[in-house]
N, C-alpha and C. Protein backbone atom coordinates (compact mmCIF):
# COMPACT_ATOMS: atom_id res chain seq x y z
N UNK A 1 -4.62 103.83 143.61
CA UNK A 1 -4.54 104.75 142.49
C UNK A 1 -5.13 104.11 141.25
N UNK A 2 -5.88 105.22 140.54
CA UNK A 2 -6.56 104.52 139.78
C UNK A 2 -5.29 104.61 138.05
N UNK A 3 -5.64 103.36 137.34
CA UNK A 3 -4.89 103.27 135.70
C UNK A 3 -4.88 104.58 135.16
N UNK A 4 -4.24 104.59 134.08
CA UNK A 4 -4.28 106.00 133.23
C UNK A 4 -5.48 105.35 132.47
N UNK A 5 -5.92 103.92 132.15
CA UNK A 5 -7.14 104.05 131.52
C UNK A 5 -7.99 104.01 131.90
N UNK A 6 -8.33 104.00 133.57
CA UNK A 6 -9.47 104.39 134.04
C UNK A 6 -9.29 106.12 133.93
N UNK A 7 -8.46 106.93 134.01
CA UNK A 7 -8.48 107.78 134.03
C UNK A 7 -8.80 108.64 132.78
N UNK A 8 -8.71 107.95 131.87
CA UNK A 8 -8.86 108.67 130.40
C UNK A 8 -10.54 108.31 130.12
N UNK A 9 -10.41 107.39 130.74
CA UNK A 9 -12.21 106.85 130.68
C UNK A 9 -12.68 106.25 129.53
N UNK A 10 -13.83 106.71 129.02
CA UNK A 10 -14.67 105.91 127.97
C UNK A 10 -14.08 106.89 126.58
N UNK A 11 -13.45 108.23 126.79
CA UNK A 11 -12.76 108.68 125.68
C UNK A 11 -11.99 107.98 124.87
N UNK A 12 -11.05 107.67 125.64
CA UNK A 12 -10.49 106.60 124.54
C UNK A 12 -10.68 105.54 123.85
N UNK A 13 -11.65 104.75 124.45
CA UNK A 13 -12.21 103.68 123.36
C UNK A 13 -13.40 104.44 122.33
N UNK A 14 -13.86 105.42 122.82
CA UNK A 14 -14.77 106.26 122.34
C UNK A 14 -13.86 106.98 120.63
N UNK A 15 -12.64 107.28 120.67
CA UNK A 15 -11.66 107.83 119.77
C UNK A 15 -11.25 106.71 118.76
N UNK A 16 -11.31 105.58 119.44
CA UNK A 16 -10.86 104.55 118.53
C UNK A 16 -11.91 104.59 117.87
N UNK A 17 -13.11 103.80 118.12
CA UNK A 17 -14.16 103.82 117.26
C UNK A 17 -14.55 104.98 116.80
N UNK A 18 -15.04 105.77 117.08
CA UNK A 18 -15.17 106.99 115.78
C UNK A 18 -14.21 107.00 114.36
N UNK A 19 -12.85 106.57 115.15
CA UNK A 19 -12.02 106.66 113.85
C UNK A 19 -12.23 105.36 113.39
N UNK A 20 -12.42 104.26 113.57
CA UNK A 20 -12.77 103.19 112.32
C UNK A 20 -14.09 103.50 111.51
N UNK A 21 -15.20 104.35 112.35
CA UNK A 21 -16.36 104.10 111.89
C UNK A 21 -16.38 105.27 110.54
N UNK A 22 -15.24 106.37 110.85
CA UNK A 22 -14.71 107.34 109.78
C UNK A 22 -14.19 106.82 108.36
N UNK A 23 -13.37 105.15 108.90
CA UNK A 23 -13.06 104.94 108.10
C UNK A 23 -13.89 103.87 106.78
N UNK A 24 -14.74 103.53 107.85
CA UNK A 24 -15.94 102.63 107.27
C UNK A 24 -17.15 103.67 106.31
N UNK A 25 -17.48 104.68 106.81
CA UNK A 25 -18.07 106.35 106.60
C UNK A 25 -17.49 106.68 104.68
N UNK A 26 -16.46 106.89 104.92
CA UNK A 26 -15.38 107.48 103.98
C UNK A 26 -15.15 106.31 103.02
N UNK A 27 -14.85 104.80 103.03
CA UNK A 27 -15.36 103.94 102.34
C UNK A 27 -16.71 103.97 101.25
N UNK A 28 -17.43 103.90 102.47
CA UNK A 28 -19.40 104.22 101.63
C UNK A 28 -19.13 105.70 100.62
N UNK A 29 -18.71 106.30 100.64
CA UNK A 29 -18.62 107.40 100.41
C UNK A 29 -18.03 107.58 99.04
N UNK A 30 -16.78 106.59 98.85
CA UNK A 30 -15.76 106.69 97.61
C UNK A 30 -16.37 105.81 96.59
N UNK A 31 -17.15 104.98 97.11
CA UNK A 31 -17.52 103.52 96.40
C UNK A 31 -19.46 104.51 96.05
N UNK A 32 -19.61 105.19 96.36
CA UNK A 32 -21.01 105.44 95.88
C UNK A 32 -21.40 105.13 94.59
N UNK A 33 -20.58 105.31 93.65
CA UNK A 33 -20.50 105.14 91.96
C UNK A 33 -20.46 103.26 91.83
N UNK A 34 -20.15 102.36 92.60
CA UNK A 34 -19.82 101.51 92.74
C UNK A 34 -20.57 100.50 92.41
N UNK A 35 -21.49 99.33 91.93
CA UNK A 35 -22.05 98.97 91.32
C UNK A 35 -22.44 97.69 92.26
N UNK A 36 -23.31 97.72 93.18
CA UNK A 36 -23.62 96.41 93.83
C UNK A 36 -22.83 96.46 95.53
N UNK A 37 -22.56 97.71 95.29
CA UNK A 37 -21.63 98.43 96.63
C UNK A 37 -22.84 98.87 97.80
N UNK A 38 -22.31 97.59 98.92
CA UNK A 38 -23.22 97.36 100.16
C UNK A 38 -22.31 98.63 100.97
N UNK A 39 -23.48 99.83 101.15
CA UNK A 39 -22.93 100.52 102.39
C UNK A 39 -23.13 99.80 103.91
N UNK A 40 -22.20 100.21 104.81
CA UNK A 40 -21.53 99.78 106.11
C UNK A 40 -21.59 100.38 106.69
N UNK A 41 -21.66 100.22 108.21
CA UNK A 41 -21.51 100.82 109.36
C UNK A 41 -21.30 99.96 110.47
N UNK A 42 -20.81 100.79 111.75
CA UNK A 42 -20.98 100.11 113.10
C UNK A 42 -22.36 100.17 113.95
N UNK A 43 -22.43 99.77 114.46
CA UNK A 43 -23.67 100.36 115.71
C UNK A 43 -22.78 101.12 116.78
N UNK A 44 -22.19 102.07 116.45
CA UNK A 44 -21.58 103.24 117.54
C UNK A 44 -21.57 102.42 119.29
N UNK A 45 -23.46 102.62 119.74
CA UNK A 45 -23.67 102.20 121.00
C UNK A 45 -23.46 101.28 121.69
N UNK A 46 -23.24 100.05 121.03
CA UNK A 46 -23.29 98.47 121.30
C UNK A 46 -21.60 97.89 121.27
N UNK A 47 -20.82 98.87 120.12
CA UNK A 47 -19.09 98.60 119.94
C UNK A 47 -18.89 99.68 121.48
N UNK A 48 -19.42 100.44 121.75
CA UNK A 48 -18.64 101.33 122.62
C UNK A 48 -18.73 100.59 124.18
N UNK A 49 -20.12 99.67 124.03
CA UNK A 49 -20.54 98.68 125.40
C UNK A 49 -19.40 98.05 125.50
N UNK A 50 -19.37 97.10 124.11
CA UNK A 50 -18.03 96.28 124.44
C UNK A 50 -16.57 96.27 124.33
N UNK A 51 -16.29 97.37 124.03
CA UNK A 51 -15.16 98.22 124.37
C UNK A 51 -14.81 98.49 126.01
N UNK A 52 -15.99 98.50 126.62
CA UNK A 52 -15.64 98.88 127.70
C UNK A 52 -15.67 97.75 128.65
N UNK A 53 -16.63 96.90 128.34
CA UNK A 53 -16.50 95.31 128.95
C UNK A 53 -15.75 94.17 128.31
N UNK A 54 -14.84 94.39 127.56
CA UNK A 54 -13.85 93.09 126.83
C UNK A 54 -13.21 92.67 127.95
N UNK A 55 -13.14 91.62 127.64
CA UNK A 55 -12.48 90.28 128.80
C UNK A 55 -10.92 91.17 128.28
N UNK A 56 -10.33 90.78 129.42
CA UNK A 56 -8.85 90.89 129.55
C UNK A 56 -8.08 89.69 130.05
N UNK A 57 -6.60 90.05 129.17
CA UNK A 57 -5.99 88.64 129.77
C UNK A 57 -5.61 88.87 131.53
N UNK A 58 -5.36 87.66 131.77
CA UNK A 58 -4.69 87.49 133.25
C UNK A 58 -4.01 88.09 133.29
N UNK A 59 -3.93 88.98 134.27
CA UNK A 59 -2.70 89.58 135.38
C UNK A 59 -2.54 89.20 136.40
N UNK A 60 -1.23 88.62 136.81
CA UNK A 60 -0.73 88.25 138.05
C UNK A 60 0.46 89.18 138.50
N UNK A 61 -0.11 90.17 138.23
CA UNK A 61 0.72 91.70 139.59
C UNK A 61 -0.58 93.22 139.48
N UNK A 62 -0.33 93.50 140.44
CA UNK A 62 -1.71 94.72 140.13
C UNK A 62 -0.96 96.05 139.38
N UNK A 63 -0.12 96.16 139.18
CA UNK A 63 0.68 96.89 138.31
C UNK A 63 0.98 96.54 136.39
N UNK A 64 0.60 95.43 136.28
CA UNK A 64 0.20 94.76 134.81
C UNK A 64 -1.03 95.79 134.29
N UNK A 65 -0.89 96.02 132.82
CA UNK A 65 -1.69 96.25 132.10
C UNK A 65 -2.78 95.54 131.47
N UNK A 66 -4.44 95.40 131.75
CA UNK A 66 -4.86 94.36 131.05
C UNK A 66 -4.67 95.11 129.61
N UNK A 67 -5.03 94.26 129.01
CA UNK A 67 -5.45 94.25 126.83
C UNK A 67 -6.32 93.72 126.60
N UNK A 68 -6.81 94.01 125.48
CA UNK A 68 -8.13 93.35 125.34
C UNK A 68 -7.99 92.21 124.17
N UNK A 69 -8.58 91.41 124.33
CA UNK A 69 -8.12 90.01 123.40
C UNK A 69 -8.51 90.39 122.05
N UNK A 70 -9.97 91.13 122.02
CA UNK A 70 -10.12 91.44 120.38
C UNK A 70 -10.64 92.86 120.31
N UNK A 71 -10.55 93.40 119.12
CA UNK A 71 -10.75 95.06 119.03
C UNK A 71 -11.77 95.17 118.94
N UNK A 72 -12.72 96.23 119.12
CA UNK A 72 -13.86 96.83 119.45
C UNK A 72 -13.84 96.86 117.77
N UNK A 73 -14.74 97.09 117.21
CA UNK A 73 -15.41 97.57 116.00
C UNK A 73 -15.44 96.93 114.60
N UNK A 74 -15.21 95.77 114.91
CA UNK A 74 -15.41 94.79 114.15
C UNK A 74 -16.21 94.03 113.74
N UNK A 75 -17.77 94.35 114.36
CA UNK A 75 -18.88 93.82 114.00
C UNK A 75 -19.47 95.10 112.87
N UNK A 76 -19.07 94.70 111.65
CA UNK A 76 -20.01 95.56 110.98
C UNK A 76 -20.94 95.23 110.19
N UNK A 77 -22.18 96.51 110.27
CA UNK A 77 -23.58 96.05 109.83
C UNK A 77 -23.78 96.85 108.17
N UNK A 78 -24.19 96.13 107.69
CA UNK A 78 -24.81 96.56 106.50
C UNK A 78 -26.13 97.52 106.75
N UNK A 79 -26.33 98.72 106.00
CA UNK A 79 -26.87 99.90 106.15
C UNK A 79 -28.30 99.59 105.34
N UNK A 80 -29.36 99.72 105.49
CA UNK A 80 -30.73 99.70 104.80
C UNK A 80 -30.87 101.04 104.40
N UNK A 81 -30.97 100.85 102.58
CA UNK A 81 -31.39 101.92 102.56
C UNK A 81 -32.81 102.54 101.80
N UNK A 82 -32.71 103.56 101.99
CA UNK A 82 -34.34 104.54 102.34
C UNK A 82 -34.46 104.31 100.86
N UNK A 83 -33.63 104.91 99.53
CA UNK A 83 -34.05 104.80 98.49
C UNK A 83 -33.23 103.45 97.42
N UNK A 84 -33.94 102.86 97.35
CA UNK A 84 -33.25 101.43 96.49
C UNK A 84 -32.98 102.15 94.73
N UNK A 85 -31.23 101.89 94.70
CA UNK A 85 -31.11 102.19 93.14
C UNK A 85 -31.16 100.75 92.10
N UNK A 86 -31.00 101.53 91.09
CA UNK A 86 -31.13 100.00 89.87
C UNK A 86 -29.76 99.47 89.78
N UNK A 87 -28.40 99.87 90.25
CA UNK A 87 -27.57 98.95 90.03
C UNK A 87 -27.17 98.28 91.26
N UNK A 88 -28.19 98.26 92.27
CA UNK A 88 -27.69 97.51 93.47
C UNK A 88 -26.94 98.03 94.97
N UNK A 89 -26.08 99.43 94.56
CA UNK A 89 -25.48 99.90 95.37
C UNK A 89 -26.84 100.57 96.20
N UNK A 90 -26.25 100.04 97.64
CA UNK A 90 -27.38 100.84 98.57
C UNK A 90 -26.67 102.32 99.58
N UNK A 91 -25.40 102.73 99.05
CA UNK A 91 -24.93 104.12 99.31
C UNK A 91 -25.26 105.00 98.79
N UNK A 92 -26.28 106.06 100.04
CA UNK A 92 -26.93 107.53 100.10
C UNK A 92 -25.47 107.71 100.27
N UNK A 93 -25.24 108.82 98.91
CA UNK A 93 -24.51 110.17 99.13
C UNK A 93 -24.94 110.72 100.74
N UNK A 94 -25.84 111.58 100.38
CA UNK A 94 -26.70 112.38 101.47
C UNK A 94 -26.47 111.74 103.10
N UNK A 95 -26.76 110.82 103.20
CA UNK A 95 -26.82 110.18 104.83
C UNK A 95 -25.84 109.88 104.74
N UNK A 96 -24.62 109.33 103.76
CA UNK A 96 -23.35 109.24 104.29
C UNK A 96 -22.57 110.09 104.63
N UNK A 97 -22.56 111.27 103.92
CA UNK A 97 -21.81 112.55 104.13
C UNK A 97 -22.73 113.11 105.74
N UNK A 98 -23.46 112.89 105.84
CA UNK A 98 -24.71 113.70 107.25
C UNK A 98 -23.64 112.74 108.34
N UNK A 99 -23.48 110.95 108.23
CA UNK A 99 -23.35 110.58 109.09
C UNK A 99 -21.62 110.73 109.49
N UNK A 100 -20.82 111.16 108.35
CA UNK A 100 -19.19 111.38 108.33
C UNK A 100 -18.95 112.75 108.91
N UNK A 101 -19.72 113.73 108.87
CA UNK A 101 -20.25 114.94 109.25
C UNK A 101 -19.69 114.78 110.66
N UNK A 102 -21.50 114.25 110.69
CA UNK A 102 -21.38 114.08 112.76
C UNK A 102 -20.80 113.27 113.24
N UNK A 103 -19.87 112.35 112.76
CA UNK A 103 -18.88 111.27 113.57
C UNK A 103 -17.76 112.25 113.65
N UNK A 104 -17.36 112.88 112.22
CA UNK A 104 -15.90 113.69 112.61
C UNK A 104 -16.20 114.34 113.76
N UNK A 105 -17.24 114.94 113.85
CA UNK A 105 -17.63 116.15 115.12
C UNK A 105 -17.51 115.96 115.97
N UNK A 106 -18.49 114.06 116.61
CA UNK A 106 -17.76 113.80 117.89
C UNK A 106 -16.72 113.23 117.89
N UNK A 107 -15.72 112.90 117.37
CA UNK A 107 -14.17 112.62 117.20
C UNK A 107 -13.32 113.55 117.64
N UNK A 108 -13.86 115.20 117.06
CA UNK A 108 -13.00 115.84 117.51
C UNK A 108 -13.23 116.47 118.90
N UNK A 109 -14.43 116.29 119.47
CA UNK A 109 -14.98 116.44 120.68
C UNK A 109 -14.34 115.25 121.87
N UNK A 110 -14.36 113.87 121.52
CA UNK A 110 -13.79 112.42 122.24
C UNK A 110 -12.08 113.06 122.17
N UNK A 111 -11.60 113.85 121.35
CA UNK A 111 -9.85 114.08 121.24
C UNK A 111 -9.67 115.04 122.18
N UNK A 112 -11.13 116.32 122.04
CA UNK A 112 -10.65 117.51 123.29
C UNK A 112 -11.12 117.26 124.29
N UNK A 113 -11.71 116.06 125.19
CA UNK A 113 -11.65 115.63 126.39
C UNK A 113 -10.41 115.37 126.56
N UNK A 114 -9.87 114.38 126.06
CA UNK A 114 -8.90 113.82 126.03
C UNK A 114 -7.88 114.77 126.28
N UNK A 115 -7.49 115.39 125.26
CA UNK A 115 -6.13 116.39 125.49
C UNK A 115 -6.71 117.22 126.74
N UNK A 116 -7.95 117.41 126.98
CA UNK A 116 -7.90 118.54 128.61
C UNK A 116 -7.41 117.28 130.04
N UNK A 117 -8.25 115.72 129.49
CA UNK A 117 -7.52 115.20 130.66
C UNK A 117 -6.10 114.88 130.70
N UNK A 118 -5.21 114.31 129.56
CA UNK A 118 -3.85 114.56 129.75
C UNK A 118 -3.12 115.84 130.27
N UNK A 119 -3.90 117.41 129.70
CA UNK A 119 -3.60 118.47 129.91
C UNK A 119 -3.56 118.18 131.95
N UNK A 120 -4.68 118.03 132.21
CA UNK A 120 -4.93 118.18 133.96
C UNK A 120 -3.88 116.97 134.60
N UNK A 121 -3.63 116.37 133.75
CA UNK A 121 -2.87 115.22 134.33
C UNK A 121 -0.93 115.75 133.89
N UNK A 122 -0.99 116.36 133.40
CA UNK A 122 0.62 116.84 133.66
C UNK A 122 0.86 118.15 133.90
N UNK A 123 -0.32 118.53 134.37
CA UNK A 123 -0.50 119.71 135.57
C UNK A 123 -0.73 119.14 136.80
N UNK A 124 -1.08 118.12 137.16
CA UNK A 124 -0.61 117.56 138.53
C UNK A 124 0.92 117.19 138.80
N UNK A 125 1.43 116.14 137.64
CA UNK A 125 2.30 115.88 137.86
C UNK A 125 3.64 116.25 138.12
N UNK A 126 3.55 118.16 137.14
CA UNK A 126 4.37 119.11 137.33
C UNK A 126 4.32 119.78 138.77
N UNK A 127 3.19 119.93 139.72
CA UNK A 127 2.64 120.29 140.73
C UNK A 127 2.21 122.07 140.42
N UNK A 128 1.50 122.12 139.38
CA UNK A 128 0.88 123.46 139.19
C UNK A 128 -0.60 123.25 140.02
């Protein structure tokens, strides 16, 4: 039988990161007025790789849970941006709000997998 986190799949590490990268998003966002204010981001594709390949500690029973030693989304990159202002800050309004946009979107898309596979999974377990 397979884990509940093989079973939830790449959604759930997929949910985590969206929501830090929301919170990294929403950061750039408040600080725009900000004076020498480096916008941030993740690389979405590369945190979600190693999210899914993090070393785990030892288990010695096959019923143990692995964990992962360190959290996914912690490599963050400084953002290049398209138009350079005079006080230094390199936060686009515009591409930050575009990119907080489409992260909420798939966030709330990574949540309704999710709730349909818990949904199918305590519809088995009820035996509907």
């Amino acid at each position: 039988m397979n884990g509940i986190a093989d079973t939830l799949g790449v959604h759930s590490n997929a949910l985590m990161l969206r929501q830090k990268r929301n919170h990294i998003l929403a950061s750039n966002i408040s600080n725009a007025a900000t004076p020498n204010f480096k916008a941030r981001d993740i690389n979405f594709q590369e945190e979600l790789a190693k999210a899914e390949n993090l070393g785990s500690l030892a288990t010695t029973h096959h019923k143990h849970i692995p964990i992962a030693m360190s959290a996914p989304g912690q490599d963050v990159v400084y953002r290049q941006p398209i138009n350079l202002s005079m006080d230094g800050n390199t936060v686009e309004l515009a591409v930050e709000q575009l990119e907080f946009s489409e992260n909420a979107m798939r966030y709330q898309t990574s949540l309704t997998f999710l709730n349909n596979k818990i949904s199918g999974l305590m519809s088995a377990i009820k035996g509907e």
